[in-house]
C-alpha atoms as a PDB file:
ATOM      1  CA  UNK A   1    -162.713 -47.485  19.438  1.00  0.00           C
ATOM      2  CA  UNK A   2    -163.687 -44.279  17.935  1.00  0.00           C
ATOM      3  CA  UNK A   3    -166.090 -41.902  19.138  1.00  0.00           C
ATOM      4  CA  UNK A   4    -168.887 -39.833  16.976  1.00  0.00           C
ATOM      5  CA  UNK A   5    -167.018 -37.687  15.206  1.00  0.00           C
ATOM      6  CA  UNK A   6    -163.421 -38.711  15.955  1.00  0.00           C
ATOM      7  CA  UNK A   7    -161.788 -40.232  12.721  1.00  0.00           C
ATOM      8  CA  UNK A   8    -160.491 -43.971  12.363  1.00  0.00           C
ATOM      9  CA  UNK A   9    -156.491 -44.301  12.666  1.00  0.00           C
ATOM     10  CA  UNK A  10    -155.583 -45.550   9.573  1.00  0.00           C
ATOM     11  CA  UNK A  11    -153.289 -48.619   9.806  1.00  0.00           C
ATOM     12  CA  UNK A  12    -150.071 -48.776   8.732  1.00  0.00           C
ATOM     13  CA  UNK A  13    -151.015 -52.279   7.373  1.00  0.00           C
ATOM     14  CA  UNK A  14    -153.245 -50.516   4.756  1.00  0.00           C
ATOM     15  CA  UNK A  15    -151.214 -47.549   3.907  1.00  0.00           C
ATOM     16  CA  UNK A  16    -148.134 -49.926   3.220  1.00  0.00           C
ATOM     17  CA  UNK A  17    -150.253 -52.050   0.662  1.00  0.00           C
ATOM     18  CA  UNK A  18    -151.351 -48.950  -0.667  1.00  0.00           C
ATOM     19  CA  UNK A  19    -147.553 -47.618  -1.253  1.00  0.00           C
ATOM     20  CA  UNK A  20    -146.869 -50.937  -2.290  1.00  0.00           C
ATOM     21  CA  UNK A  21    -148.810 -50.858  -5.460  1.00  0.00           C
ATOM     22  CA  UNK A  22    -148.609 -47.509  -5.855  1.00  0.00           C
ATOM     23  CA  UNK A  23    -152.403 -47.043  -5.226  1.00  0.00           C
ATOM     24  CA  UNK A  24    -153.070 -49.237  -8.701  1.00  0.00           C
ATOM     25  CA  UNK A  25    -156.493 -51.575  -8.449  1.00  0.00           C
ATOM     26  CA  UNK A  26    -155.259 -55.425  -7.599  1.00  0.00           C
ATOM     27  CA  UNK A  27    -155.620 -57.970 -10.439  1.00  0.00           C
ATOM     28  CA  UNK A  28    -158.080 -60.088 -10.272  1.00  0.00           C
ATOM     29  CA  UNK A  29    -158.015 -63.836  -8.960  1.00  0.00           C
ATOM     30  CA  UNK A  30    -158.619 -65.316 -12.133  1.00  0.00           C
ATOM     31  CA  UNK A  31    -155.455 -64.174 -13.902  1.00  0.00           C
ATOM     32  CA  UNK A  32    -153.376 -65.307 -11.334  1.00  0.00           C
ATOM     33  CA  UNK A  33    -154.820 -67.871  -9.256  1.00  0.00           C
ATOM     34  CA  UNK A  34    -153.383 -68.346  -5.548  1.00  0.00           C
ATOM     35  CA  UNK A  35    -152.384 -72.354  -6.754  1.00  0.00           C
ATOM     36  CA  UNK A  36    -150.496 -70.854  -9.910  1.00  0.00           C
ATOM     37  CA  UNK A  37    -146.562 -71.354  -9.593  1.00  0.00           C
ATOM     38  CA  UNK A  38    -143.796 -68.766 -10.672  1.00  0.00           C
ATOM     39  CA  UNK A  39    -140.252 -69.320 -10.770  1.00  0.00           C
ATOM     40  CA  UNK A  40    -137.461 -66.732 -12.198  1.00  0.00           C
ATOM     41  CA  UNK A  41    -136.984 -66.918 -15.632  1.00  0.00           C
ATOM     42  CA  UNK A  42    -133.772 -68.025 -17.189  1.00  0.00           C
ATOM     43  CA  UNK A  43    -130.594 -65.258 -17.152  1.00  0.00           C
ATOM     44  CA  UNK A  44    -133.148 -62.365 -16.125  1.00  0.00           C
ATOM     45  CA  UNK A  45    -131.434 -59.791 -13.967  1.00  0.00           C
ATOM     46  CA  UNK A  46    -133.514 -57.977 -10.813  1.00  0.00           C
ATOM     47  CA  UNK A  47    -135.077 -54.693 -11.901  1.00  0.00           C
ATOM     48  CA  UNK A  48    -133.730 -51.211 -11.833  1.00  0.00           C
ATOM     49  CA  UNK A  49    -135.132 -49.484  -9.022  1.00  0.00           C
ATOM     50  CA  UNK A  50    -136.853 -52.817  -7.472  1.00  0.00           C
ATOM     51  CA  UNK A  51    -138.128 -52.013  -3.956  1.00  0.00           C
ATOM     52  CA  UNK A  52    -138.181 -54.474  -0.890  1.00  0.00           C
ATOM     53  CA  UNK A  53    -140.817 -56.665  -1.998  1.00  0.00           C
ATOM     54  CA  UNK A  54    -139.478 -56.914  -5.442  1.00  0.00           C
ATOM     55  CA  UNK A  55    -136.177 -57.786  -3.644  1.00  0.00           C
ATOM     56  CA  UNK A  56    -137.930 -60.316  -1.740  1.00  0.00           C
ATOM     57  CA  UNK A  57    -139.645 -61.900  -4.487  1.00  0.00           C
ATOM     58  CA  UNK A  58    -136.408 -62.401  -6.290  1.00  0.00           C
ATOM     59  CA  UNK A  59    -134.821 -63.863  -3.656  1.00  0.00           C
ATOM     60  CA  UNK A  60    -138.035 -66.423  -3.193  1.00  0.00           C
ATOM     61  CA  UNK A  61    -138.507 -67.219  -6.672  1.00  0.00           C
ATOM     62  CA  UNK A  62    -134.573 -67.763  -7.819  1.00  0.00           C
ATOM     63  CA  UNK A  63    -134.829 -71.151  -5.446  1.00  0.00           C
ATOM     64  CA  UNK A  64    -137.635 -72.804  -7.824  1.00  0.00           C
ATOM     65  CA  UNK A  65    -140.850 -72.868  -8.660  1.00  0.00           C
ATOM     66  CA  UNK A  66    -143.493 -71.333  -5.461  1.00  0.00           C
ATOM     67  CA  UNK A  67    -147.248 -71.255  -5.619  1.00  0.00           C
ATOM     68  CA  UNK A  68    -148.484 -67.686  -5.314  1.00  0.00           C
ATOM     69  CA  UNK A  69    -149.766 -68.421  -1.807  1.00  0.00           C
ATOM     70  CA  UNK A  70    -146.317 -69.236  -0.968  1.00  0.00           C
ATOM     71  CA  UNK A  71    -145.048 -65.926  -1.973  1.00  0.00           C
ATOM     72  CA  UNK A  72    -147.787 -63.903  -0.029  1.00  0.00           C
ATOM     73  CA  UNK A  73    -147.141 -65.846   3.105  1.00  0.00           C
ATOM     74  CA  UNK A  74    -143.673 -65.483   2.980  1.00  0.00           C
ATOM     75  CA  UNK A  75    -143.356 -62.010   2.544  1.00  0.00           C
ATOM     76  CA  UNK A  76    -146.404 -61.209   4.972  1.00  0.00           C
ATOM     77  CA  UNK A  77    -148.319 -59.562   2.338  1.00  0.00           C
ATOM     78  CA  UNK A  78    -152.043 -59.655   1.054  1.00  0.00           C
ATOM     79  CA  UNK A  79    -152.404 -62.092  -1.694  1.00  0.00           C
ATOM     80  CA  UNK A  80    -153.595 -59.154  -3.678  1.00  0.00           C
ATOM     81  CA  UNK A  81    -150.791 -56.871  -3.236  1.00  0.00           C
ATOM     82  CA  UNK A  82    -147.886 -60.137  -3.910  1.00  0.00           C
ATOM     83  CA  UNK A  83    -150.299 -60.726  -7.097  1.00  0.00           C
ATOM     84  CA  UNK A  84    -149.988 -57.669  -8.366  1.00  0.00           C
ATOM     85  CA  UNK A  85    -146.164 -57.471  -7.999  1.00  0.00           C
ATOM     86  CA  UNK A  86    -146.264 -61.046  -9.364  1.00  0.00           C
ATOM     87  CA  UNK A  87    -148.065 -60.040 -12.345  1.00  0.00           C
ATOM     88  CA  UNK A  88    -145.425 -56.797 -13.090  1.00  0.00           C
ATOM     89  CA  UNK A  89    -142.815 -58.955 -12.969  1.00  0.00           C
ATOM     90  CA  UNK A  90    -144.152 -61.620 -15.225  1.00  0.00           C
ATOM     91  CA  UNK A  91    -145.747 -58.598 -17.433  1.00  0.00           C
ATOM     92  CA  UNK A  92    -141.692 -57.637 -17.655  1.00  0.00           C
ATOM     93  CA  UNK A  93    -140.747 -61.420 -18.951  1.00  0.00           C
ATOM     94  CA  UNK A  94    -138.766 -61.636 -15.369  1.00  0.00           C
ATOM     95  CA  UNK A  95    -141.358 -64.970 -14.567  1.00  0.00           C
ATOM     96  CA  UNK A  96    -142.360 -67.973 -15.550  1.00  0.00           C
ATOM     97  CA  UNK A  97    -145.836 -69.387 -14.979  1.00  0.00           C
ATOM     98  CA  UNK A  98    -147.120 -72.307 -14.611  1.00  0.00           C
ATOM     99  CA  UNK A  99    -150.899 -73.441 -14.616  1.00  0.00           C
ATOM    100  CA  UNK A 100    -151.878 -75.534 -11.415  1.00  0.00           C
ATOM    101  CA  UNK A 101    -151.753 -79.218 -11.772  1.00  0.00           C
ATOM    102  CA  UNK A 102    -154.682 -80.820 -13.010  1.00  0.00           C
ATOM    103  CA  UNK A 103    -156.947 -81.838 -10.399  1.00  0.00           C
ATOM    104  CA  UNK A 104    -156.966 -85.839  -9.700  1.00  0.00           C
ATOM    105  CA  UNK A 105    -159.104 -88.369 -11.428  1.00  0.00           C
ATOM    106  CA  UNK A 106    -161.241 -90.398  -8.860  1.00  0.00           C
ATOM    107  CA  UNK A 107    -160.213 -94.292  -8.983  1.00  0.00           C
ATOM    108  CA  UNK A 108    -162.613 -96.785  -8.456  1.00  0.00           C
ATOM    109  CA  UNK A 109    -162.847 -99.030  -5.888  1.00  0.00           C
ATOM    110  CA  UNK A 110    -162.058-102.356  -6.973  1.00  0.00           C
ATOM    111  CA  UNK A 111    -158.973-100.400  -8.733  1.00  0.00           C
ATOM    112  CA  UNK A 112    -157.682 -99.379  -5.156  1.00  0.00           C
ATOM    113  CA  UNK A 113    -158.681-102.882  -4.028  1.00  0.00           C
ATOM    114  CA  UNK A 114    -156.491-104.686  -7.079  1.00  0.00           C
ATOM    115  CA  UNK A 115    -153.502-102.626  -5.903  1.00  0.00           C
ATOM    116  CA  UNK A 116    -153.550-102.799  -1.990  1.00  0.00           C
ATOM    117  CA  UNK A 117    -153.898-106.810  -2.678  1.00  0.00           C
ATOM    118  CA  UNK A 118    -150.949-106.594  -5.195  1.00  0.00           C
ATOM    119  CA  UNK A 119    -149.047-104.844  -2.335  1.00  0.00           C
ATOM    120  CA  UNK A 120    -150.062-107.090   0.525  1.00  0.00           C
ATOM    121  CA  UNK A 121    -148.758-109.826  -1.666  1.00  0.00           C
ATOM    122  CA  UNK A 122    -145.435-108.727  -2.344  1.00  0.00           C
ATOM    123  CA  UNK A 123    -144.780-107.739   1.553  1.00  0.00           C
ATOM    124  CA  UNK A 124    -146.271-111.046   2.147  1.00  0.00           C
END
């Protein structure tokens, strides 16, 4: 704790995102929601000049398609900051995105009923 007067240590935590994004304002959620996936796009080579988390990103992506929650946890970063370096690289044409599946239709009842009776008939 702090007394009256004394200054708050800043944490390193919030001076790395800041160097991370080079002090730039993070995108907002609706361009790039956390369910959106991103994979490397075809024959794209890493960026000159790519720092860690670039690095990292690359190396996450090449292996297929990862939701943008995925990223952030593995990297141990604030969804904002991995957004943001998400965003630059698909900005650059080094991403592909992918719009979250479409959420599922409610079946009815008697539907579900139908089918579990099907099933229980075959297994017999």
């Amino acid at each position: 704790m702090t007394t009256p007067g004394e200054e708050a240590p800043v944490t390193s935590d919030f001076v790395r995102s800041y160097v991370i994004t080079g002090g730039r304002d993070l995108p907002s959620s609706e361009e790039l929601a956390l369910h959106t996936l991103v994979t490397l796009a075809p024959g794209r080579t890493l960026p000159l000049g790519a720092g860690p988390e670039v690095r990292a990103i690359w190396e996450l992506c090449a292996g297929g398609y990862l939701s943008v929650a995925e990223v952030a946890g593995h990297l141990g970063l604030p969804v904002g900051v991995a957004r943001l370096l998400l965003t630059d690289l698909s900005e650059q044409g080094h991403l592909l995105r992918r719009a979250e599946p479409p959420r599922a239709q409610n079946v009815d009842r008697a539907t579900l009923e139908k089918v579990l009776n099907g099933l229980q008939s075959l297994i017999g």
